[in-house]
C-alpha atoms as a PDB file:
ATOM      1  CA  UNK A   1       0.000   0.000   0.000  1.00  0.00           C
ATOM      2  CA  UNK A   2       1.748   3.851  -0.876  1.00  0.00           C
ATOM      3  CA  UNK A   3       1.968   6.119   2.034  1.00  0.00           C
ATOM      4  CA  UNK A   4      -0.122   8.914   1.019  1.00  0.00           C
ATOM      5  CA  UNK A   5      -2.854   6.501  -0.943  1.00  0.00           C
ATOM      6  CA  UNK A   6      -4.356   4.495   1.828  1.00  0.00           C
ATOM      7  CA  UNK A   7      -5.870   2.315  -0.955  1.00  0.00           C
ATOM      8  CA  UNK A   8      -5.304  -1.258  -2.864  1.00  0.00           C
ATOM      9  CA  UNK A   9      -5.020  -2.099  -6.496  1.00  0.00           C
ATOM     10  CA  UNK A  10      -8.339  -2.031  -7.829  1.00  0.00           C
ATOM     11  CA  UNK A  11      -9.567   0.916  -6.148  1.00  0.00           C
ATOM     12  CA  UNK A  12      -9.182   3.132  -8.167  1.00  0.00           C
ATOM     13  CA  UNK A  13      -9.982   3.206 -12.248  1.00  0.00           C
ATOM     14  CA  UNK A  14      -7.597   3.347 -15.101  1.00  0.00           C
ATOM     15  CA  UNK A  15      -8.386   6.956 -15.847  1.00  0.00           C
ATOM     16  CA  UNK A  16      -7.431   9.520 -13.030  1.00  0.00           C
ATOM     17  CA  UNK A  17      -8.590  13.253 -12.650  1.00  0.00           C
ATOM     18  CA  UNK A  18      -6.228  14.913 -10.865  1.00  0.00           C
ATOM     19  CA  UNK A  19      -7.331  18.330  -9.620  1.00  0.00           C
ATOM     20  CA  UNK A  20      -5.234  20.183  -7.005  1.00  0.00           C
ATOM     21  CA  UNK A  21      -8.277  21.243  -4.266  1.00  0.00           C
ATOM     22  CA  UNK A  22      -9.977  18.226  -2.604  1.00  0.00           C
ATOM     23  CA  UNK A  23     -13.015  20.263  -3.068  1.00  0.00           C
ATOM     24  CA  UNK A  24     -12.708  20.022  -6.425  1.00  0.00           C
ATOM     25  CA  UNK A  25     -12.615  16.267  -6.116  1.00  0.00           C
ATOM     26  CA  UNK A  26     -15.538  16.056  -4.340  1.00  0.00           C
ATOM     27  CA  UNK A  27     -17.675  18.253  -6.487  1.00  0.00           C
ATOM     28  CA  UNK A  28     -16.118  16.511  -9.550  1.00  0.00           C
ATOM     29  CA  UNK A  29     -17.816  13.163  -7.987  1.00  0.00           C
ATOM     30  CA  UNK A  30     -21.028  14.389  -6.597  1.00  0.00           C
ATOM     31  CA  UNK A  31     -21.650  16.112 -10.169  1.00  0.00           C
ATOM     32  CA  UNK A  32     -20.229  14.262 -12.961  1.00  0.00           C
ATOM     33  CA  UNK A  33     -19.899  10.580 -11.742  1.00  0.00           C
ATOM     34  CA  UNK A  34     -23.105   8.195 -12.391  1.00  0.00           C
ATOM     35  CA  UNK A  35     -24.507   7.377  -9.169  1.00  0.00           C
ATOM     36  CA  UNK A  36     -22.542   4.664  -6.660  1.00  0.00           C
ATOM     37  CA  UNK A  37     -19.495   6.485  -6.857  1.00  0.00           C
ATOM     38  CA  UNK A  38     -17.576   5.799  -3.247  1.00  0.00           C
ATOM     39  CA  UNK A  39     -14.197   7.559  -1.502  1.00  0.00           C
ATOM     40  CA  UNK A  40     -11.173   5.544  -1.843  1.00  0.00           C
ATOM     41  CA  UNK A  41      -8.599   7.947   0.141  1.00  0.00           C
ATOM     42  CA  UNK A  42      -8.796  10.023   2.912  1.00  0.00           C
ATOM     43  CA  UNK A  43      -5.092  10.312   3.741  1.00  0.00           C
ATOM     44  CA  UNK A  44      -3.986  13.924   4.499  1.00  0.00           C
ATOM     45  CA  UNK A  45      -6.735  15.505   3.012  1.00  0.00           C
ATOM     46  CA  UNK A  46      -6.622  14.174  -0.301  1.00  0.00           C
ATOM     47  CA  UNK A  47      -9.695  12.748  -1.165  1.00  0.00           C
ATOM     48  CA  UNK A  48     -10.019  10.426  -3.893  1.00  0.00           C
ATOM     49  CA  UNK A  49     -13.322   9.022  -5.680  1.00  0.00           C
ATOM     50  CA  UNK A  50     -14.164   5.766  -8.003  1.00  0.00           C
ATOM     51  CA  UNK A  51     -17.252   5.672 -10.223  1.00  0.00           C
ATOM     52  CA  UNK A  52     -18.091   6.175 -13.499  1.00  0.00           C
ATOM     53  CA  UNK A  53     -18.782   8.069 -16.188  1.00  0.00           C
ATOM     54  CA  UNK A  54     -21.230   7.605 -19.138  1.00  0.00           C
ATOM     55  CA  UNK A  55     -20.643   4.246 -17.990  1.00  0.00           C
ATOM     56  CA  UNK A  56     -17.115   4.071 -18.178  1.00  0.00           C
ATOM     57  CA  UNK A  57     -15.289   3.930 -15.174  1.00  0.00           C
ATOM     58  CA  UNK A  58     -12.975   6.459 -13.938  1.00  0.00           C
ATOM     59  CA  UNK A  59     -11.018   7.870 -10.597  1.00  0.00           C
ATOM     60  CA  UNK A  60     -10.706  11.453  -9.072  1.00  0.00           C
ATOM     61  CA  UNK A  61      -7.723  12.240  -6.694  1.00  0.00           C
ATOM     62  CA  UNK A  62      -6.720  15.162  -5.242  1.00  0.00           C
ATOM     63  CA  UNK A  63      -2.811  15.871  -5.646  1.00  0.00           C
ATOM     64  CA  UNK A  64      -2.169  19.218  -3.555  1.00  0.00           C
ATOM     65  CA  UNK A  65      -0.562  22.547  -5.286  1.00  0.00           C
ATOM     66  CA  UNK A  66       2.681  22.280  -6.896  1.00  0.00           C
ATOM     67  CA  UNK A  67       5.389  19.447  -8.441  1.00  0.00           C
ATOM     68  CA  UNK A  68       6.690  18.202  -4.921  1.00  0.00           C
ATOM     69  CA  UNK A  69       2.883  17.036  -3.823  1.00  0.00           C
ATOM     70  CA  UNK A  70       1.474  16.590  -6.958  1.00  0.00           C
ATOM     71  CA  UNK A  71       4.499  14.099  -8.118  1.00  0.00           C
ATOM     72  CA  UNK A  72       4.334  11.896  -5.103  1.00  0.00           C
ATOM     73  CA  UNK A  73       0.299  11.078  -6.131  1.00  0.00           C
ATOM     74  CA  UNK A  74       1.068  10.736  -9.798  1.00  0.00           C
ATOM     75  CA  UNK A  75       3.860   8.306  -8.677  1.00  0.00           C
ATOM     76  CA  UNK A  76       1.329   6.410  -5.945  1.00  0.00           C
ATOM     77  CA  UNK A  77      -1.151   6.272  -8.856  1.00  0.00           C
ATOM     78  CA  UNK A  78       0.882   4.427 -10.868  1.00  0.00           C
ATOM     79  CA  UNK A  79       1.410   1.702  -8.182  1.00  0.00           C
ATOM     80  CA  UNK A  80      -2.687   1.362  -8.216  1.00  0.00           C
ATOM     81  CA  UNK A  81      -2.773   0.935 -11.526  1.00  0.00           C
ATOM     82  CA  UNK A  82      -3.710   4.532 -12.989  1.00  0.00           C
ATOM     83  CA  UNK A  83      -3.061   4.248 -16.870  1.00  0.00           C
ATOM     84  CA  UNK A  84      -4.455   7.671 -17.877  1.00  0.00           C
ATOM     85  CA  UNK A  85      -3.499  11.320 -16.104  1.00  0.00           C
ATOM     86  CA  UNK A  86      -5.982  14.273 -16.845  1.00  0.00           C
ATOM     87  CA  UNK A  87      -5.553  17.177 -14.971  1.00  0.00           C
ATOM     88  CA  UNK A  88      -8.128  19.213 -13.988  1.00  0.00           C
ATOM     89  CA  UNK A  89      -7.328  22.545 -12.905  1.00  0.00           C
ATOM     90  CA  UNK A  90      -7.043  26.877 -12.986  1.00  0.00           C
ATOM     91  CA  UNK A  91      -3.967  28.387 -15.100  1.00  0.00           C
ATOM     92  CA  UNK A  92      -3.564  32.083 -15.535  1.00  0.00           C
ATOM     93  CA  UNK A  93      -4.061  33.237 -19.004  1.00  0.00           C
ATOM     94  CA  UNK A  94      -0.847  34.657 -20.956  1.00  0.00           C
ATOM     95  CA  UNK A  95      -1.939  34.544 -24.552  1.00  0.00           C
ATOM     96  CA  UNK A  96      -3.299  37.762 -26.176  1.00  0.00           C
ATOM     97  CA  UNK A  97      -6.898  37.529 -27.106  1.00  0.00           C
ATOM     98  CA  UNK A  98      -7.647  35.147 -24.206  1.00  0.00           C
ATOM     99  CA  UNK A  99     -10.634  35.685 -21.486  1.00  0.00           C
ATOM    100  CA  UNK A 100     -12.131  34.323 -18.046  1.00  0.00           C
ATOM    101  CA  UNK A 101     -13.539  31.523 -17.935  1.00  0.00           C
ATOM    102  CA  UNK A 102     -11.854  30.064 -21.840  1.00  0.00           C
ATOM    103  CA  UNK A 103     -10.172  26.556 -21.858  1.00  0.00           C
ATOM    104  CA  UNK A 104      -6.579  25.418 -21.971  1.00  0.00           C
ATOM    105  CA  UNK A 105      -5.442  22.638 -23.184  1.00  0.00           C
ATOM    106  CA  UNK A 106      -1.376  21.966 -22.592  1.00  0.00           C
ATOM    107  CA  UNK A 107       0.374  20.540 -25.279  1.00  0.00           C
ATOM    108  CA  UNK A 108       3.921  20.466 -23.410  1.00  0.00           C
ATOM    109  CA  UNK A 109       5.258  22.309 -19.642  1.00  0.00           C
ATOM    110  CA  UNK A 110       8.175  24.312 -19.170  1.00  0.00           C
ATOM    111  CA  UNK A 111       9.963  23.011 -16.305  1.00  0.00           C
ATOM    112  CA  UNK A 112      10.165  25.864 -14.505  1.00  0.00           C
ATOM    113  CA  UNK A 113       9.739  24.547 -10.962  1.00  0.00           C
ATOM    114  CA  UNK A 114      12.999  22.094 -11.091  1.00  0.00           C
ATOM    115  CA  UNK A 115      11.363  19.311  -9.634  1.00  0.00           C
ATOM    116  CA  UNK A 116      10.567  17.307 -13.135  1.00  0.00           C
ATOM    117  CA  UNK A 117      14.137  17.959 -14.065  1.00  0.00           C
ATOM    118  CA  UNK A 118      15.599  16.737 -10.781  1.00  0.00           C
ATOM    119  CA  UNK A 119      13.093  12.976 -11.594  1.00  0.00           C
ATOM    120  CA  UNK A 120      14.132  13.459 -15.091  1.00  0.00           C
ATOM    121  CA  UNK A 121      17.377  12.869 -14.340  1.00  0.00           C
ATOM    122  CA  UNK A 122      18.328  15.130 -17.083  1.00  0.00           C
ATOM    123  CA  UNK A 123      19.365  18.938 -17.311  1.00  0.00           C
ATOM    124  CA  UNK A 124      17.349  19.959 -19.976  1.00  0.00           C
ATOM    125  CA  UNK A 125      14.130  17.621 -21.100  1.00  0.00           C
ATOM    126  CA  UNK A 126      10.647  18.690 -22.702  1.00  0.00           C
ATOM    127  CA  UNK A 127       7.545  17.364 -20.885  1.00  0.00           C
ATOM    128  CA  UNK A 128       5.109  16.781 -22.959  1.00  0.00           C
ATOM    129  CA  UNK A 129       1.115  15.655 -23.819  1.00  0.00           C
ATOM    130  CA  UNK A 130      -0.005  12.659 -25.202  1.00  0.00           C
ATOM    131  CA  UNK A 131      -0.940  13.686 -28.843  1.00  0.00           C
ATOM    132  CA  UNK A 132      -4.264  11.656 -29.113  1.00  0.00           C
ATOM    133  CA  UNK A 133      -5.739  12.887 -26.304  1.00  0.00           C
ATOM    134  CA  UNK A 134      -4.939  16.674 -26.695  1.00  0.00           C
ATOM    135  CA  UNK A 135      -6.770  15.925 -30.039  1.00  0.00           C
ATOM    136  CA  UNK A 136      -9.105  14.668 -28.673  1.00  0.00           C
ATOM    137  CA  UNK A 137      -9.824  17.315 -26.407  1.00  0.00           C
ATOM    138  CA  UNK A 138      -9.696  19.933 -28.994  1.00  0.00           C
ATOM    139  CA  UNK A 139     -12.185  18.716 -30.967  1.00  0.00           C
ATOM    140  CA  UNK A 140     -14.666  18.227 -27.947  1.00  0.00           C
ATOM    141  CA  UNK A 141     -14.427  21.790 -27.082  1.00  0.00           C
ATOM    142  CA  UNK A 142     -14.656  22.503 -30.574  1.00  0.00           C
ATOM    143  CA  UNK A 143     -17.770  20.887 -30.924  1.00  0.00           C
ATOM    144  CA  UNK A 144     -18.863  22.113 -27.716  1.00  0.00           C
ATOM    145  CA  UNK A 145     -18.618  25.708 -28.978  1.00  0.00           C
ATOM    146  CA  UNK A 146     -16.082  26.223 -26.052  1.00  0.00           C
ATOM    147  CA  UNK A 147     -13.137  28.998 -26.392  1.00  0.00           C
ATOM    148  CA  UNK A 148     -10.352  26.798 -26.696  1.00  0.00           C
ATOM    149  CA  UNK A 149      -6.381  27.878 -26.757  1.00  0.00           C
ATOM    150  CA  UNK A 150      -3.805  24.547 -27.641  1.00  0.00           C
ATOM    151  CA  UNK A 151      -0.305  25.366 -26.351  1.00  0.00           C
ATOM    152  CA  UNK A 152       2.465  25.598 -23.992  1.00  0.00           C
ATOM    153  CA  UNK A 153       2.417  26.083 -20.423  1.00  0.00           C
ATOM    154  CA  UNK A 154       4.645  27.048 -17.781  1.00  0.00           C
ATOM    155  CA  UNK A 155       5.075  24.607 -14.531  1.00  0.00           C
ATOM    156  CA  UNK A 156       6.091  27.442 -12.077  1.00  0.00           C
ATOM    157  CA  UNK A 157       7.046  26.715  -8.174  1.00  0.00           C
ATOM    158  CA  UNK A 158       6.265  30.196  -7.350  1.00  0.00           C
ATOM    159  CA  UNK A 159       2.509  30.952  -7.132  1.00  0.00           C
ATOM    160  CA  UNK A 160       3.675  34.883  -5.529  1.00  0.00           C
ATOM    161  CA  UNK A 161       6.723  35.846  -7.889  1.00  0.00           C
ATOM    162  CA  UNK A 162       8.714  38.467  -6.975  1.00  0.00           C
ATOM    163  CA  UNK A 163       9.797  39.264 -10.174  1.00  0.00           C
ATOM    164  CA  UNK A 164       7.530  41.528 -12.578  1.00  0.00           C
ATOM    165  CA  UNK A 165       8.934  40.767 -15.922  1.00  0.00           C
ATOM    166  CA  UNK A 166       8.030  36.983 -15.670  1.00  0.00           C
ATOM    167  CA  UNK A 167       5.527  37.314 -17.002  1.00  0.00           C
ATOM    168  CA  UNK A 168       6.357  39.066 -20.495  1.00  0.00           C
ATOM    169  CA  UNK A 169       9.870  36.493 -20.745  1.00  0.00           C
ATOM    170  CA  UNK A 170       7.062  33.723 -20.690  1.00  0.00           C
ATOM    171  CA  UNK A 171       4.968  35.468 -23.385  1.00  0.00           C
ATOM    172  CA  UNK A 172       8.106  35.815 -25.471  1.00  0.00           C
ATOM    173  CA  UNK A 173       8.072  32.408 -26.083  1.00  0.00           C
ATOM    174  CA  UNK A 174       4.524  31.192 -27.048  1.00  0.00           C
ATOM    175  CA  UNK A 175       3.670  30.224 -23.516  1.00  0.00           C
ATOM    176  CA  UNK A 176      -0.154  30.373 -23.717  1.00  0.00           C
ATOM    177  CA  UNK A 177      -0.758  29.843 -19.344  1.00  0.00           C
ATOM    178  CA  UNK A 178       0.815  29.487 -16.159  1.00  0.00           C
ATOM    179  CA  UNK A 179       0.725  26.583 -13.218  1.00  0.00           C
ATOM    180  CA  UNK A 180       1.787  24.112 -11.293  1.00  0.00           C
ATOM    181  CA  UNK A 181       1.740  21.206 -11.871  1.00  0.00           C
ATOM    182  CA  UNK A 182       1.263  19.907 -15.626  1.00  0.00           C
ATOM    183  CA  UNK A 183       5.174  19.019 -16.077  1.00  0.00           C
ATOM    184  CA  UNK A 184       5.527  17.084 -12.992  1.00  0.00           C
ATOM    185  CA  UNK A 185       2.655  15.013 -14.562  1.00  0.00           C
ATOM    186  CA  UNK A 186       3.907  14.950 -18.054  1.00  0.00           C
ATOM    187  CA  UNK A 187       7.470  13.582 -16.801  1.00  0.00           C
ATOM    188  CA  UNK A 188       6.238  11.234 -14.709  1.00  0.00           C
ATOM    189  CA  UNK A 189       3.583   9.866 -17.582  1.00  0.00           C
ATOM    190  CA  UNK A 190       6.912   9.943 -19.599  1.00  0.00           C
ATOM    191  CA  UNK A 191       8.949   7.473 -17.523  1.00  0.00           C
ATOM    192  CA  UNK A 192       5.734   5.211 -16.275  1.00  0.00           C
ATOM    193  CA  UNK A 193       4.919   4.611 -20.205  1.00  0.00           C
ATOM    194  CA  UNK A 194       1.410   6.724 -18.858  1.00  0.00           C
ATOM    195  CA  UNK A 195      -0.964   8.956 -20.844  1.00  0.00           C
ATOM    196  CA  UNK A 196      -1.452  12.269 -19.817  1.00  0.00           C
ATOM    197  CA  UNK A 197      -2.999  15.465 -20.479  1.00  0.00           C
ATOM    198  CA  UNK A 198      -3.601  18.966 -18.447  1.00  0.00           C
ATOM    199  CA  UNK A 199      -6.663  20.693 -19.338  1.00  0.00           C
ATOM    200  CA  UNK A 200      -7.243  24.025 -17.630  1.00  0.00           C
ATOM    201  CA  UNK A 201      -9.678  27.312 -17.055  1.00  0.00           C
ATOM    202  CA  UNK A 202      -8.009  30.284 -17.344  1.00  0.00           C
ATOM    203  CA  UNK A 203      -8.883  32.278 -13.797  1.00  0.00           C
ATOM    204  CA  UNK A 204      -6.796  35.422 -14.316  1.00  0.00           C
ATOM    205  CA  UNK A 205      -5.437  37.025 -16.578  1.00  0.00           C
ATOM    206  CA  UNK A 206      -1.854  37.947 -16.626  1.00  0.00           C
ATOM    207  CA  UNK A 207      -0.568  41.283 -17.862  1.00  0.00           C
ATOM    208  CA  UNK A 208       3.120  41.571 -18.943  1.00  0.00           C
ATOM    209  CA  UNK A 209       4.036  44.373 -16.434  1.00  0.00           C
ATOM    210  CA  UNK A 210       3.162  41.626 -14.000  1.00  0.00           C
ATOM    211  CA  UNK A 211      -0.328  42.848 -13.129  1.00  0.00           C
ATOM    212  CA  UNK A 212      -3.035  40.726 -12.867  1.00  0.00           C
ATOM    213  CA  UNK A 213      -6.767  40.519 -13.446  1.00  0.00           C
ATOM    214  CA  UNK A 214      -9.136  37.773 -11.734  1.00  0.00           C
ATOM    215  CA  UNK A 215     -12.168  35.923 -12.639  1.00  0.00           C
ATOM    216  CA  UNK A 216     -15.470  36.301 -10.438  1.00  0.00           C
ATOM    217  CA  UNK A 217     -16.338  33.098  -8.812  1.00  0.00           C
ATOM    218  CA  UNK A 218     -19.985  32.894 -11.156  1.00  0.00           C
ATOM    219  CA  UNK A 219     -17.721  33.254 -13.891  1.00  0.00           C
ATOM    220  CA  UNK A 220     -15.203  30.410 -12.917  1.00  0.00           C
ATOM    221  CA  UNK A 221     -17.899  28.387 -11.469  1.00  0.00           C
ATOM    222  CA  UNK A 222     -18.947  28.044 -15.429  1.00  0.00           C
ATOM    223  CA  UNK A 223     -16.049  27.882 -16.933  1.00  0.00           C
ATOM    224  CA  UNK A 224     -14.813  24.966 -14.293  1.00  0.00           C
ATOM    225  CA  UNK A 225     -17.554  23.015 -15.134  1.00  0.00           C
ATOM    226  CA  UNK A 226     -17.372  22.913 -18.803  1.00  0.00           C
ATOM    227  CA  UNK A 227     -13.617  22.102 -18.467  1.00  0.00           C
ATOM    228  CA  UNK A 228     -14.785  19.095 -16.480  1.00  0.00           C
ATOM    229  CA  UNK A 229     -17.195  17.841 -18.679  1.00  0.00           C
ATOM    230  CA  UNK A 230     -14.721  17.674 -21.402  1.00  0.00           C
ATOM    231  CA  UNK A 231     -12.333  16.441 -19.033  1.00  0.00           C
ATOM    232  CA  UNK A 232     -14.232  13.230 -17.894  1.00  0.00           C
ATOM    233  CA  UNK A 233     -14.944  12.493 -21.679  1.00  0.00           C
ATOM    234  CA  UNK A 234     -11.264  12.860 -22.704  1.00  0.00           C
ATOM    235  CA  UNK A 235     -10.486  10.573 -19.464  1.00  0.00           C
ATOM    236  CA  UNK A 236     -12.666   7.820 -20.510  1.00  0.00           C
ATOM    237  CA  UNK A 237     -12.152   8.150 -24.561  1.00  0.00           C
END
């Protein structure tokens, strides 16, 4: 049994959500899952669920904010058999043209938090999406009619940065959000042989003086629950 998943093989599904608030994983279950879903963890707060969806059967866990406690769950996943990561989850927006409440979907994470590189075991490596499911995801929100932006991310370890320009040296580059945990997932995915994608709302928006601008909670509330619809259909595709 891992440490931090009080939980056997079997309890949880294939396909993982993996939001970073435990109230998200409770609200993901109560409103998405088909009835008979149960808690499978407890342990320090992060809740995990089992049900299904549509039928198919998938988990929710909790990971905590940022690479350290998100990469020990992806890694205690793995020994319960997860297959498929999807994070679920708030970025701030840095693309131009982007607004409250829109959808992203991460194609790859800058490492900027260390803590992939240090697993990694490498100086300099790329984590990166599984291809079929961002495509998948894409055309969902396409079809959905959602405001979708398909890009590059930034993994940072500092939610309060000192440092104003950030912001615009992200930018520079094609970065289209900020957070916190998608390249721990993606490099972990990478050396399990896992699938994983981070799909995101955008809850502020990030200015490149380092200002920033924040979503009303009616205005998340909506845009968090059509990134969690698509979400649970990418997980169980």
């Amino acid at each position: 049994m891992p440490i931090h998943l009080r939980a056997e093989r079997g309890d949880y599904a294939p396909n993982v959500l993996c939001p970073g608030d435990p109230r998200r994983a409770t609200y993901i279950a109560e409103t998405f899952f088909d009835e008979g879903w149960r808690c499978v963890n407890t342990e320090r707060g992060l809740l995990g669920y089992t049900g299904t969806f549509e039928g198919s059967p998938i988990s929710v866990q909790t990971t905590g904010m940022g690479c350290p406690s998100s990469g020990i769950v992806f890694e205690e996943l793995v020994m319960l058999g997860a297959r498929r990561l999807v994070r679920v989850g708030t970025c701030g927006g840095l693309g131009d043209g982007m607004a409250m409440g829109d959808t992203v979907i991460a194609i790859s994470a800058t490492a900027e938090d260390t803590t992939p590189l240090r697993y990694a075991q490498m100086d300099g490596y790329a984590p990166t999406a599984t291809f079929t499911l961002a495509e998948t995801a894409a055309r969902l929100s396409r079809e959905h009619g959602t405001t979708v932006h398909v890009g590059p991310v930034v993994t940072s370890g500092v939610f309060y940065d000192p440092d104003p320009t950030t912001f615009a040296r992200w930018k520079r580059l094609g970065h289209v959000g900020v957070e916190m945990e998608a390249a721990m997932m993606y490099t972990v995915a990478a050396v399990k042989r896992l699938e994983a994608l981070a799909i995101m709302t955008v809850s502020d928006l990030l200015g490149e003086s380092g200002d920033t601008e924040r979503i009303s909670d009616d205005d998340l509330a909506r845009g968090v629950d059509d990134m969690m619809r698509l979400a649970c259909r990418v997980a169980v595709s």
